[in-house]
PDB file of N, CA and C in Angstrom:
ATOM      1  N   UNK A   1     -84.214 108.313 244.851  1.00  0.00           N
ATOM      2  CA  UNK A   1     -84.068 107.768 243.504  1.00  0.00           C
ATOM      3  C   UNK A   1     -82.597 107.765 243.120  1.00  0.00           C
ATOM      4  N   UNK A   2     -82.302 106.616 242.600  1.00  0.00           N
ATOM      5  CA  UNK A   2     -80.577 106.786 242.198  1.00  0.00           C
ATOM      6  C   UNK A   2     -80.693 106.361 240.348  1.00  0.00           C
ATOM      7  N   UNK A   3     -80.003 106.924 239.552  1.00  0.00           N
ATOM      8  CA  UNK A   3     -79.501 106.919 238.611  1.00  0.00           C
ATOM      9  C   UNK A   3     -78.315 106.351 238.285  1.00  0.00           C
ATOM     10  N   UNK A   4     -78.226 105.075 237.469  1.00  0.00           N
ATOM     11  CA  UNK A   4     -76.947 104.590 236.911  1.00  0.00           C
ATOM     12  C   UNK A   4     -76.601 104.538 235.465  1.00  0.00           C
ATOM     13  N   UNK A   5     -75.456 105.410 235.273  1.00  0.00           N
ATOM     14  CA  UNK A   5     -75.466 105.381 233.545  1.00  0.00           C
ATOM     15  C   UNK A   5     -73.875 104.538 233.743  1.00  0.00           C
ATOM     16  N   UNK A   6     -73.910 103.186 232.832  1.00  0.00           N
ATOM     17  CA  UNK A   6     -73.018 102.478 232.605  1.00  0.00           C
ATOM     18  C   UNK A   6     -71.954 103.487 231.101  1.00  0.00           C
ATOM     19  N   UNK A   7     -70.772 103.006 231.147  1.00  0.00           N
ATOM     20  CA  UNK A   7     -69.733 103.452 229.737  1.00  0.00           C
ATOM     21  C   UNK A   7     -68.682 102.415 229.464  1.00  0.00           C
ATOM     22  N   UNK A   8     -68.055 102.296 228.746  1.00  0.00           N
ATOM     23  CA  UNK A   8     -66.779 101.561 228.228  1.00  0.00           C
ATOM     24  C   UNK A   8     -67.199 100.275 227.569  1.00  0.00           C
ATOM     25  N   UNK A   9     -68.375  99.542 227.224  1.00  0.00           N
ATOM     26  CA  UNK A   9     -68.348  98.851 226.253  1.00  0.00           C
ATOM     27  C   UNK A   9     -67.840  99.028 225.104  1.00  0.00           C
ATOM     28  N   UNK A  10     -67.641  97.745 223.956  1.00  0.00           N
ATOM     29  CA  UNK A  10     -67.398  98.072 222.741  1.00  0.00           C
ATOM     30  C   UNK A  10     -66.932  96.959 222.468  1.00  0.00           C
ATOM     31  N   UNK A  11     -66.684  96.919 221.188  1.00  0.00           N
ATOM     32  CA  UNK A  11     -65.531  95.814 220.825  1.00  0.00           C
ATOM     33  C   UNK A  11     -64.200  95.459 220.524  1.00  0.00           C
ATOM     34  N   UNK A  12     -64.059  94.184 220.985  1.00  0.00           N
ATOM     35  CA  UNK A  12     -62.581  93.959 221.401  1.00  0.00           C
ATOM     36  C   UNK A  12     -62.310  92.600 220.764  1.00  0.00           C
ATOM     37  N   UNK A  13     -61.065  92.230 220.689  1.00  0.00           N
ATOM     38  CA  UNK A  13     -60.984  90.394 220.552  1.00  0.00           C
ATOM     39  C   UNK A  13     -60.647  90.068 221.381  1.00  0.00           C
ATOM     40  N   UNK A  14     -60.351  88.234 221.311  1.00  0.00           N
ATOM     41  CA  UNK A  14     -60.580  87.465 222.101  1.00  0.00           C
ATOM     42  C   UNK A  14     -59.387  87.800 222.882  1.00  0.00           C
ATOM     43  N   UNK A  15     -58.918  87.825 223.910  1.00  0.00           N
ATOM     44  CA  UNK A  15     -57.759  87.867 225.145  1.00  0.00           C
ATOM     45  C   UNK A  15     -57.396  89.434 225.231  1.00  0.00           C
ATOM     46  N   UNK A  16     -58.382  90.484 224.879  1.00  0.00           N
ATOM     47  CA  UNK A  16     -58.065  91.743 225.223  1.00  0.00           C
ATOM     48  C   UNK A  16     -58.804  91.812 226.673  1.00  0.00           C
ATOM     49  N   UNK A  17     -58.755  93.618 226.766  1.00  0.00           N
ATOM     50  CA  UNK A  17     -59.184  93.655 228.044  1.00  0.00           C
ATOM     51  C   UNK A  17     -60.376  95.218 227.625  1.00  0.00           C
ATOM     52  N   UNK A  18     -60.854  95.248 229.163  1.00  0.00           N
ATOM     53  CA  UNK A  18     -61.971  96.551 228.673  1.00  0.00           C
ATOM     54  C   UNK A  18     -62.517  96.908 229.959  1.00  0.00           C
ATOM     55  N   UNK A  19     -62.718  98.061 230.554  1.00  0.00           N
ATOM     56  CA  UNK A  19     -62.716  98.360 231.978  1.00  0.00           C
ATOM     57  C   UNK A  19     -64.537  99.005 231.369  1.00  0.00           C
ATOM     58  N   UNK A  20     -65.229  98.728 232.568  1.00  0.00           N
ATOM     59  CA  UNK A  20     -66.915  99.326 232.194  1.00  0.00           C
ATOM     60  C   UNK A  20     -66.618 100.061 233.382  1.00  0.00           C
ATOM     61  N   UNK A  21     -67.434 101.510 233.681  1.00  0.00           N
ATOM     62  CA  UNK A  21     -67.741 102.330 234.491  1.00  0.00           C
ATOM     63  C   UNK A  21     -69.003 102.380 234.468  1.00  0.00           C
ATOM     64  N   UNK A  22     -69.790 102.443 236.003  1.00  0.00           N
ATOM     65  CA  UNK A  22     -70.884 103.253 236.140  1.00  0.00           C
ATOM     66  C   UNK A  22     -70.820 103.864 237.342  1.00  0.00           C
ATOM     67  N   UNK A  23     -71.647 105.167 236.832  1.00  0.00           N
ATOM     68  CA  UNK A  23     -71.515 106.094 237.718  1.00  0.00           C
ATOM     69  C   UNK A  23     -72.983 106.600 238.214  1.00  0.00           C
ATOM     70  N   UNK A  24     -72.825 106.868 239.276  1.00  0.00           N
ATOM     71  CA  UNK A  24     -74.189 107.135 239.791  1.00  0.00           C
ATOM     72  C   UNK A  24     -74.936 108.259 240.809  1.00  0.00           C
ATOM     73  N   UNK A  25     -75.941 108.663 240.692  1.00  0.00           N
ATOM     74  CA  UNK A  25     -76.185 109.891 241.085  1.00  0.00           C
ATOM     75  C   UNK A  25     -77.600 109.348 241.605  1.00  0.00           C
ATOM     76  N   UNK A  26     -77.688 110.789 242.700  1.00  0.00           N
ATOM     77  CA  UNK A  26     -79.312 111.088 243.209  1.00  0.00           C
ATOM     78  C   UNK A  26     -78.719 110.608 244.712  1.00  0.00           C
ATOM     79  N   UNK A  27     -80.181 110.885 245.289  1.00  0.00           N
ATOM     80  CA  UNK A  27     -79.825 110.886 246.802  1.00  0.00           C
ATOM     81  C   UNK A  27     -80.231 109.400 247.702  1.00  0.00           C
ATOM     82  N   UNK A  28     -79.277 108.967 248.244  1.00  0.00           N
ATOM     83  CA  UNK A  28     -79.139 107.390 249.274  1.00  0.00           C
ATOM     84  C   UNK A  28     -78.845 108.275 250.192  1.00  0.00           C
ATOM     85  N   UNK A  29     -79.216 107.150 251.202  1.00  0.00           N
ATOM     86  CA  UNK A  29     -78.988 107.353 252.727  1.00  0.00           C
ATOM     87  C   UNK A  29     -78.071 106.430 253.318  1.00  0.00           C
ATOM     88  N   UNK A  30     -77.897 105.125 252.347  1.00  0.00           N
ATOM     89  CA  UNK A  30     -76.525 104.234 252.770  1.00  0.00           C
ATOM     90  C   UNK A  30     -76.328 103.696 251.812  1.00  0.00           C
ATOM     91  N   UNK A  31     -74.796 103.553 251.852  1.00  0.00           N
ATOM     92  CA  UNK A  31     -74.213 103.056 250.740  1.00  0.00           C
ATOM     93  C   UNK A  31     -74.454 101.993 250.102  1.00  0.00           C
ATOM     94  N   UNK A  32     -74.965 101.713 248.931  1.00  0.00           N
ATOM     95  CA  UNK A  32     -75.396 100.740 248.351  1.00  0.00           C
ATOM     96  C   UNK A  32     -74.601  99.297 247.880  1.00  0.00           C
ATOM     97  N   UNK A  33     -75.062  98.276 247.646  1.00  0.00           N
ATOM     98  CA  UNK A  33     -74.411  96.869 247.590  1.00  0.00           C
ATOM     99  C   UNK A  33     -74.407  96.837 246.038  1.00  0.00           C
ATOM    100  N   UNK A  34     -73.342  97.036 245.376  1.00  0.00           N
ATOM    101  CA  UNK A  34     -72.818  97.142 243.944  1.00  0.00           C
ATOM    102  C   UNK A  34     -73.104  95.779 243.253  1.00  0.00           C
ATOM    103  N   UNK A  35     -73.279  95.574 241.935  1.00  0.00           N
ATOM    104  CA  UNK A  35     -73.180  94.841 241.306  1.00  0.00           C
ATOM    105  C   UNK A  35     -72.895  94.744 239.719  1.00  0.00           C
ATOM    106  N   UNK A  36     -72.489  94.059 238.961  1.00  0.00           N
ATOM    107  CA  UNK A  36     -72.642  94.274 237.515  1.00  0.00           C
ATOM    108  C   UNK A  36     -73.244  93.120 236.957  1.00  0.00           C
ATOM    109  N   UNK A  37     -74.300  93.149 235.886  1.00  0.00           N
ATOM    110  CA  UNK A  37     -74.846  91.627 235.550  1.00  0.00           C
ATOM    111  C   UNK A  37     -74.836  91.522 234.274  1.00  0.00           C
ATOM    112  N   UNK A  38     -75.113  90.730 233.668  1.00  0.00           N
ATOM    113  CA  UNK A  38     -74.697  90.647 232.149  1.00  0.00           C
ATOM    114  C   UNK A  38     -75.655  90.005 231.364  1.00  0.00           C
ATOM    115  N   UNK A  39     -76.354  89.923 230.218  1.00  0.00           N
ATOM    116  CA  UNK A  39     -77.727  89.086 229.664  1.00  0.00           C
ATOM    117  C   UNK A  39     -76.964  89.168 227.761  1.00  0.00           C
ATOM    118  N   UNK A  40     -76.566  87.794 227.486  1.00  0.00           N
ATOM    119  CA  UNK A  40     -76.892  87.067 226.205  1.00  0.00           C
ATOM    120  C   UNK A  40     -77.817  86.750 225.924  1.00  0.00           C
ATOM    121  N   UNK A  41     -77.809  87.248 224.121  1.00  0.00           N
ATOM    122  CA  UNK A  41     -78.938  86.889 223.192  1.00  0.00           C
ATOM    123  C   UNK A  41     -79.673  85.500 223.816  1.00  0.00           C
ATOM    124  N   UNK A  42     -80.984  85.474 223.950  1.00  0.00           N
ATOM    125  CA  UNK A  42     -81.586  84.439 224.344  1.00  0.00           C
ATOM    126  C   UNK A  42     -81.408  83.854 225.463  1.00  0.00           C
ATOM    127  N   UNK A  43     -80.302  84.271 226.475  1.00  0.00           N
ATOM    128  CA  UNK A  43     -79.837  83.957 227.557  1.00  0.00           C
ATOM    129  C   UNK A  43     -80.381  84.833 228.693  1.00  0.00           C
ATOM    130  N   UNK A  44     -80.891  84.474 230.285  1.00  0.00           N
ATOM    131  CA  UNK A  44     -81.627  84.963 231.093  1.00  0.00           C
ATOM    132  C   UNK A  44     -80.177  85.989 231.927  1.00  0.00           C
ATOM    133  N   UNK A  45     -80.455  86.894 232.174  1.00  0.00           N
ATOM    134  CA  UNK A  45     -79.904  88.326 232.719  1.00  0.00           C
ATOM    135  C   UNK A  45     -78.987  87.307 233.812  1.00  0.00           C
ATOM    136  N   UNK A  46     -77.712  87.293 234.216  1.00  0.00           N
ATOM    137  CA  UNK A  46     -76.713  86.596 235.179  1.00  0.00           C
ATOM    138  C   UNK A  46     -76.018  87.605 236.146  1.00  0.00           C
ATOM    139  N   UNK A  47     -75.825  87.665 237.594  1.00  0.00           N
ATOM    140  CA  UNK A  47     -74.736  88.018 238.072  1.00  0.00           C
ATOM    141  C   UNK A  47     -73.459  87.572 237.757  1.00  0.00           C
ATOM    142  N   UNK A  48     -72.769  89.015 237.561  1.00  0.00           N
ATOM    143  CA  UNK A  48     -71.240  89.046 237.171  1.00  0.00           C
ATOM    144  C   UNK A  48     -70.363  88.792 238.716  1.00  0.00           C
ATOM    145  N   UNK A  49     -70.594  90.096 239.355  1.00  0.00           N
ATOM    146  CA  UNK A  49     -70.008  90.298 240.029  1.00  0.00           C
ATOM    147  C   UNK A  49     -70.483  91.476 241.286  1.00  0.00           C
ATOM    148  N   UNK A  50     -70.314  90.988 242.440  1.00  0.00           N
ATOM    149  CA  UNK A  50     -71.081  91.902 243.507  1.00  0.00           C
ATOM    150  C   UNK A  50     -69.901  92.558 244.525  1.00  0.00           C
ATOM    151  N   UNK A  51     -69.732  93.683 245.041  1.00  0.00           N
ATOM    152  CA  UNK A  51     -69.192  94.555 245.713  1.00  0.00           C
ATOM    153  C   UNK A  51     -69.833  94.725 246.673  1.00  0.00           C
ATOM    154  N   UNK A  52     -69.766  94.844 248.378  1.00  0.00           N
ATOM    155  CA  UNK A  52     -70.482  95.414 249.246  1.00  0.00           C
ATOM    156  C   UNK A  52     -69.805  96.717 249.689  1.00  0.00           C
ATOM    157  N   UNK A  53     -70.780  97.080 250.253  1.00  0.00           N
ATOM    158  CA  UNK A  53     -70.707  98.764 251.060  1.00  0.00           C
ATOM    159  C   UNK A  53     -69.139  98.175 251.577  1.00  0.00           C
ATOM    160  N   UNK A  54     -68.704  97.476 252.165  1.00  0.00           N
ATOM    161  CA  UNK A  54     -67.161  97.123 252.698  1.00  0.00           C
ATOM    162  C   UNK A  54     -66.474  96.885 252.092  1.00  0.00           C
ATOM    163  N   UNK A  55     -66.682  96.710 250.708  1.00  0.00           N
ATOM    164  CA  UNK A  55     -65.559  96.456 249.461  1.00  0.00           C
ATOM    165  C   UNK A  55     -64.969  94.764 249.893  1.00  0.00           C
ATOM    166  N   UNK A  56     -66.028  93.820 250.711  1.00  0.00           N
ATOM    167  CA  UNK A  56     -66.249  92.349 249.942  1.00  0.00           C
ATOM    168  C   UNK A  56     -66.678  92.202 248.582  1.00  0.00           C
ATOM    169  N   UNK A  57     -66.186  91.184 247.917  1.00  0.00           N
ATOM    170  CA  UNK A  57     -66.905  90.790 246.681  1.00  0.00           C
ATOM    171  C   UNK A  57     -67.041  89.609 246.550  1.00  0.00           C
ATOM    172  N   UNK A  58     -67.728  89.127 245.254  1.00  0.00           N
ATOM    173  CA  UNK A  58     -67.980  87.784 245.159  1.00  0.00           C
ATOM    174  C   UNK A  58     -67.768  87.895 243.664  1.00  0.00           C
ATOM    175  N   UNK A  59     -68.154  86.785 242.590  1.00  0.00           N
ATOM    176  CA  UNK A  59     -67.500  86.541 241.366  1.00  0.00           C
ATOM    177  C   UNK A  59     -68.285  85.692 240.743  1.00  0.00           C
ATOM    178  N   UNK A  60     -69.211  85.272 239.570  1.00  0.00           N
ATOM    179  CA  UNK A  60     -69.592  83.920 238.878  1.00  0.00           C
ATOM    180  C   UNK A  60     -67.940  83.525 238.743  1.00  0.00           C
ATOM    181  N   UNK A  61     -68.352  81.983 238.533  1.00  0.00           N
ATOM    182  CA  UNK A  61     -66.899  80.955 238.334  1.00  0.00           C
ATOM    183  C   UNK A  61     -66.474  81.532 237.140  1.00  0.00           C
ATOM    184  N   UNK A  62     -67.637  81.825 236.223  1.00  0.00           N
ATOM    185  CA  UNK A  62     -67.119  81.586 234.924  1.00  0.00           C
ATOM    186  C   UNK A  62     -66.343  82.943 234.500  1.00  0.00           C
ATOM    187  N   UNK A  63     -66.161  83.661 235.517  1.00  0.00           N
ATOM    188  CA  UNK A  63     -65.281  84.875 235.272  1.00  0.00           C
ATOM    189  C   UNK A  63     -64.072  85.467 236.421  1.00  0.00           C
ATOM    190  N   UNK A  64     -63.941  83.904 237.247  1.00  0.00           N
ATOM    191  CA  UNK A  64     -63.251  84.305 238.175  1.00  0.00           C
ATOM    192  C   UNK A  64     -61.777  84.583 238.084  1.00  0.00           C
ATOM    193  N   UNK A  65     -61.169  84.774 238.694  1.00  0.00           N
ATOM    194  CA  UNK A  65     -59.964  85.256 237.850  1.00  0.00           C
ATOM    195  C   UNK A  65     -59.362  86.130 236.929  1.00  0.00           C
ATOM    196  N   UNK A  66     -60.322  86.626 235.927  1.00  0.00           N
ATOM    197  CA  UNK A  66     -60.493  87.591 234.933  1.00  0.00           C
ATOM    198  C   UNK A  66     -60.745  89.080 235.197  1.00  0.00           C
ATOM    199  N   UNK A  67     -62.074  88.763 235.797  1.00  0.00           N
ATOM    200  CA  UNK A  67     -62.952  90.150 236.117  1.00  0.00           C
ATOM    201  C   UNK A  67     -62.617  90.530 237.532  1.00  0.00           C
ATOM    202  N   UNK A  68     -62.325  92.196 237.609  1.00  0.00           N
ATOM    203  CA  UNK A  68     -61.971  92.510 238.858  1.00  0.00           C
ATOM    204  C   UNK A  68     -63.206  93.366 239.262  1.00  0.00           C
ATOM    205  N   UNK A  69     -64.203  93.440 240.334  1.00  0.00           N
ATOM    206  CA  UNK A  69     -64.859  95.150 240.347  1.00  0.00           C
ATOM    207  C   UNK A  69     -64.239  95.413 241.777  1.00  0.00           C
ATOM    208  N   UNK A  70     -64.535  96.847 241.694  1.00  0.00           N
ATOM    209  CA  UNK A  70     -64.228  97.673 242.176  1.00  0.00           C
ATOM    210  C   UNK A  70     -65.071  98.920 242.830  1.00  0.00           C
ATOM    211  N   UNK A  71     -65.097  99.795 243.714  1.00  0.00           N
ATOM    212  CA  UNK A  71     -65.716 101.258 243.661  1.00  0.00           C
ATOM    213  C   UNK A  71     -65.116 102.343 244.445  1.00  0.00           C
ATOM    214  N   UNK A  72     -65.296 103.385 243.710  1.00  0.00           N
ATOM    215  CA  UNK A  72     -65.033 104.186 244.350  1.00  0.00           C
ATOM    216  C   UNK A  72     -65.645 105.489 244.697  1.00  0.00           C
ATOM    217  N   UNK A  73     -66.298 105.385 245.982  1.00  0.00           N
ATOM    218  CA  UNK A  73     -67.088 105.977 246.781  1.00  0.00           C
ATOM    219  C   UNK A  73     -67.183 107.737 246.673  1.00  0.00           C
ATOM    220  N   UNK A  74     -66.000 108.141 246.661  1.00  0.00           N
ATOM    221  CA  UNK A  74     -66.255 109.242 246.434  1.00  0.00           C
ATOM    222  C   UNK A  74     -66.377 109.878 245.489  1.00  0.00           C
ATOM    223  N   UNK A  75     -66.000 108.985 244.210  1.00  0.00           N
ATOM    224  CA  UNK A  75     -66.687 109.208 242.958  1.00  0.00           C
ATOM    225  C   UNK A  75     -68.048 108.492 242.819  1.00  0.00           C
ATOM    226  N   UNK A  76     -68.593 108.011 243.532  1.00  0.00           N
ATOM    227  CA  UNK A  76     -69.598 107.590 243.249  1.00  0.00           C
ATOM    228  C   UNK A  76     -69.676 106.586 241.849  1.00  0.00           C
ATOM    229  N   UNK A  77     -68.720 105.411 241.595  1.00  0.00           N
ATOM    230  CA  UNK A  77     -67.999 105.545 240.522  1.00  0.00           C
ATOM    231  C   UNK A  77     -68.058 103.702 240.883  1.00  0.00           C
ATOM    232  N   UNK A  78     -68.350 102.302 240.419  1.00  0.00           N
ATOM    233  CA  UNK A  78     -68.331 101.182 240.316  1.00  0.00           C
ATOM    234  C   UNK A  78     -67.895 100.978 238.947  1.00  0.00           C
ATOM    235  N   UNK A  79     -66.564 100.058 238.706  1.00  0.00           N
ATOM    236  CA  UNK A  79     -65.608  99.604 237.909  1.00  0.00           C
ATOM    237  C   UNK A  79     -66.101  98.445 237.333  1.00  0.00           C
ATOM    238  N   UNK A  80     -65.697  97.562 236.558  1.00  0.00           N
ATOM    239  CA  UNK A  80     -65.553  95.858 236.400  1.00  0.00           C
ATOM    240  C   UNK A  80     -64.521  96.093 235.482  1.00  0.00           C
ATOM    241  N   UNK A  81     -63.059  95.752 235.402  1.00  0.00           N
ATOM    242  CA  UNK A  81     -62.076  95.397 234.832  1.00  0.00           C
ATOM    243  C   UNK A  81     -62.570  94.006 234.095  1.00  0.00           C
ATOM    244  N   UNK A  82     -62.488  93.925 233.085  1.00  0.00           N
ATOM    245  CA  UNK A  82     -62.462  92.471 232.285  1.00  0.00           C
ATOM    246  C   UNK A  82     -61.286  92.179 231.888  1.00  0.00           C
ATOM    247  N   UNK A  83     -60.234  91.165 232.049  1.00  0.00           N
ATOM    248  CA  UNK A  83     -59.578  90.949 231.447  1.00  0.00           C
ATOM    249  C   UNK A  83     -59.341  89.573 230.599  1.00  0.00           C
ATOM    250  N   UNK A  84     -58.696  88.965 229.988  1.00  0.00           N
ATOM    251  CA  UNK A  84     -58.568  87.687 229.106  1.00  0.00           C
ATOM    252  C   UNK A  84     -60.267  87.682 228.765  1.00  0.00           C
ATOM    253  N   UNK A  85     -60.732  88.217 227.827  1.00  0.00           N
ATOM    254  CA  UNK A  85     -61.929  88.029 227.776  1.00  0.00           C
ATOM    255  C   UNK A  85     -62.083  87.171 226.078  1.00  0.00           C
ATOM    256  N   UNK A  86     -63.558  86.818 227.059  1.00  0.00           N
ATOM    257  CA  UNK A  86     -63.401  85.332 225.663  1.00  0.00           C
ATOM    258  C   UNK A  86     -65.016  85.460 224.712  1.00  0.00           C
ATOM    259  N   UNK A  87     -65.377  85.014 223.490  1.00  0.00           N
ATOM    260  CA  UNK A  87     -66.422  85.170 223.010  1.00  0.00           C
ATOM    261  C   UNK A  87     -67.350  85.272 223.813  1.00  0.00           C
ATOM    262  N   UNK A  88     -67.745  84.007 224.650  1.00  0.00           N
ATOM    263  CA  UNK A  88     -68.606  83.665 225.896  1.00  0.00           C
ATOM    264  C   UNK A  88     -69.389  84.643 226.704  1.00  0.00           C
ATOM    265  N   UNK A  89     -68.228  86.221 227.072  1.00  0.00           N
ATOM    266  CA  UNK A  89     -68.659  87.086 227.271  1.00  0.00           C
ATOM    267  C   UNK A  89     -69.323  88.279 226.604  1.00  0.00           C
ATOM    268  N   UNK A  90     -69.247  87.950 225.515  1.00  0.00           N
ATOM    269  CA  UNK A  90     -70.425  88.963 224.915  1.00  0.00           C
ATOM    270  C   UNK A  90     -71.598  88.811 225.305  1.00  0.00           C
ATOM    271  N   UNK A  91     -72.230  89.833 225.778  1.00  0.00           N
ATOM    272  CA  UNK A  91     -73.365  90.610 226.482  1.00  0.00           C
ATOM    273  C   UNK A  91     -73.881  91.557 226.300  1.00  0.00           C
ATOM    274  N   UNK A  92     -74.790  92.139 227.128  1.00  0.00           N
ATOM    275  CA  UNK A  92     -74.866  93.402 227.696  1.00  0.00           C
ATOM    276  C   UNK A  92     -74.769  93.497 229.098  1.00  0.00           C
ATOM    277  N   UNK A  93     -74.016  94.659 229.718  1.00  0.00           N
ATOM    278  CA  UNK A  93     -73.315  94.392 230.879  1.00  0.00           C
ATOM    279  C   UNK A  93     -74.343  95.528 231.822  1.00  0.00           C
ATOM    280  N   UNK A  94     -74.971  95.243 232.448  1.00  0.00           N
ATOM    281  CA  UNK A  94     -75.647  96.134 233.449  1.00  0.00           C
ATOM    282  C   UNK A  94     -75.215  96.394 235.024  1.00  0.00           C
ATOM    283  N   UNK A  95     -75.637  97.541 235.131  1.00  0.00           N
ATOM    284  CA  UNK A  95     -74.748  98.111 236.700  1.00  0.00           C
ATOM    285  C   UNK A  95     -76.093  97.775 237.738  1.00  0.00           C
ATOM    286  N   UNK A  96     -76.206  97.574 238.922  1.00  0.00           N
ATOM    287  CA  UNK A  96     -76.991  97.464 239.919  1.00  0.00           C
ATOM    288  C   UNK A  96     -76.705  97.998 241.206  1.00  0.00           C
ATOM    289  N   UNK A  97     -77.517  98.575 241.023  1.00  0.00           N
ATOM    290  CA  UNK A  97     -77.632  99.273 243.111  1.00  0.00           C
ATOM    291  C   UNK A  97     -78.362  98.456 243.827  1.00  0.00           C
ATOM    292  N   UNK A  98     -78.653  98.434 245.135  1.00  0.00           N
ATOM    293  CA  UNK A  98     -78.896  97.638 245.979  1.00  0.00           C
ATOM    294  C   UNK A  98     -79.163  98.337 247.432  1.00  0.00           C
ATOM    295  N   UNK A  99     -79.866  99.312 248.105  1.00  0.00           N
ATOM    296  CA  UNK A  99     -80.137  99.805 248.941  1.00  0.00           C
ATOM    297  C   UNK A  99     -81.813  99.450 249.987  1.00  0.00           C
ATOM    298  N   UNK A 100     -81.061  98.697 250.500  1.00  0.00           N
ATOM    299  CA  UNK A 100     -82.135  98.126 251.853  1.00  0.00           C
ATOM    300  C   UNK A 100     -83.290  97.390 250.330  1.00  0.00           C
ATOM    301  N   UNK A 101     -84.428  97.221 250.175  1.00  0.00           N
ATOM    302  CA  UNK A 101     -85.231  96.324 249.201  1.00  0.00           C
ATOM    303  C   UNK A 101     -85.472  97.067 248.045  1.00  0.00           C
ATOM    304  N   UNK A 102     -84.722  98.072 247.731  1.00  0.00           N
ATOM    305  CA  UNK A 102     -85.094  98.739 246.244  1.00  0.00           C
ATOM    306  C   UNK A 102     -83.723  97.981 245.897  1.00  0.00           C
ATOM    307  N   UNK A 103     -84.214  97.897 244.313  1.00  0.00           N
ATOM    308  CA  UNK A 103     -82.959  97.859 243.499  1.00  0.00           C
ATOM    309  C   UNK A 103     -83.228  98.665 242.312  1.00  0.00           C
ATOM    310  N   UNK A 104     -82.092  99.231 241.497  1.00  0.00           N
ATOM    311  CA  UNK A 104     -82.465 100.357 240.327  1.00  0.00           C
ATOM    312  C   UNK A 104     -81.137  99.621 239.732  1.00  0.00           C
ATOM    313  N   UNK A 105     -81.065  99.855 238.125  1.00  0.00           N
ATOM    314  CA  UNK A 105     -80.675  99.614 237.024  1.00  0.00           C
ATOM    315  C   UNK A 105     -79.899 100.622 236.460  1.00  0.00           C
ATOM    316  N   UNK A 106     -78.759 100.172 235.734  1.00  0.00           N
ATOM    317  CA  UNK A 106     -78.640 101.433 234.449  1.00  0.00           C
ATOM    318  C   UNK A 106     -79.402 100.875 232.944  1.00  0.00           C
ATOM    319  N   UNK A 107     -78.968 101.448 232.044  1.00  0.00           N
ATOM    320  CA  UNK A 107     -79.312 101.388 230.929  1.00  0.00           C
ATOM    321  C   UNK A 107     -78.687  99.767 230.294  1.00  0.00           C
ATOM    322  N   UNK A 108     -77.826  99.590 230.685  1.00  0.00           N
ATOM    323  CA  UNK A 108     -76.740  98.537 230.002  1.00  0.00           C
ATOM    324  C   UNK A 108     -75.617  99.001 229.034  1.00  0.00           C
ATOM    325  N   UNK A 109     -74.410  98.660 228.791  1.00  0.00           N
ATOM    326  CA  UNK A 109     -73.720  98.658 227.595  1.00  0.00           C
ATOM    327  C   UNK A 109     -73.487  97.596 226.705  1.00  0.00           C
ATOM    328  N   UNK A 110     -73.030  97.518 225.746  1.00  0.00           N
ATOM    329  CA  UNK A 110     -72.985  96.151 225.030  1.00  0.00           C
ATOM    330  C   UNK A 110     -71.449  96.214 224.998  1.00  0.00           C
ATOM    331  N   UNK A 111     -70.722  94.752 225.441  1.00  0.00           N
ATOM    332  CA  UNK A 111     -69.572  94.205 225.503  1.00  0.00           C
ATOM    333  C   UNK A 111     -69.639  93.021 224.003  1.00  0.00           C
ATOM    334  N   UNK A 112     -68.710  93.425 222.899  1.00  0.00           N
ATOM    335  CA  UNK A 112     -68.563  92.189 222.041  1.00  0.00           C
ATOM    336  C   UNK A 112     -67.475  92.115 221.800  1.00  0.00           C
ATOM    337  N   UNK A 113     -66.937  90.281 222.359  1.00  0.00           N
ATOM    338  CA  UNK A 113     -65.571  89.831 222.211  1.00  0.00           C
ATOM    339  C   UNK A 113     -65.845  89.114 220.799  1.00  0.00           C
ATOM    340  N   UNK A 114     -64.675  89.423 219.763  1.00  0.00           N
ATOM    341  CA  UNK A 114     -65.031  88.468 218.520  1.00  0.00           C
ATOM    342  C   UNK A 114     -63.730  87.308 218.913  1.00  0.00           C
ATOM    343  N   UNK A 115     -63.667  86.195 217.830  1.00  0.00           N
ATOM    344  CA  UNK A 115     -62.829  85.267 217.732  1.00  0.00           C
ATOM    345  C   UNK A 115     -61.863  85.525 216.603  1.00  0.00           C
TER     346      UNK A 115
END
């Protein structure tokens, strides 16, 4: 069973920046395929951004350039740097594990960019 508690939401304006952490606990047997996803009011849950056990990643367009993730393993510890962030991205930003066909969740944080 793995546990993910996401932190660092909040609010910000438009062209600030805001780093989310989640951190995660319990016992894996291989390192898991990271992700962060994000779900607007009325809008269906989206991949942000994915990390593999090799520290490849991938990116939606609509945040390429902006958003960096990251992890770090021996903290047990997955990043997403946001930067130039725009209304668009207000959400809630959720962390994802990924180990062989389970996947587990955190709680979410809420990210709100105003104008």
């Amino acid at each position: 069973q793995v546990q993910l508690v996401e932190s660092g939401g909040g609010l910000v304006q438009a062209g600030g920046s805001l780093r989310l952490s989640c951190a995660s606990s319990g016992s894996t047997f291989s390192t898991p395929i990271m992700a962060w996803y994000r779900q607007a009011p009325g809008k269906q849950r989206e991949s942000v951004a994915i990390i593999s056990s090799g520290g490849s990643t991938n990116y939606a367009d609509s945040v390429k350039g902006r958003f960096t993730i990251s992890r770090d393993d021996a903290k047990n510890t997955v990043y997403l740097q946001m930067n130039s962030l725009k209304p668009e991205d207000t959400a809630v930003y959720y962390c994802n594990a990924k180990i062989g066909v389970l996947a587990y969740w955190g709680q979410g944080t809420q990210v709100t960019v105003s104008s």
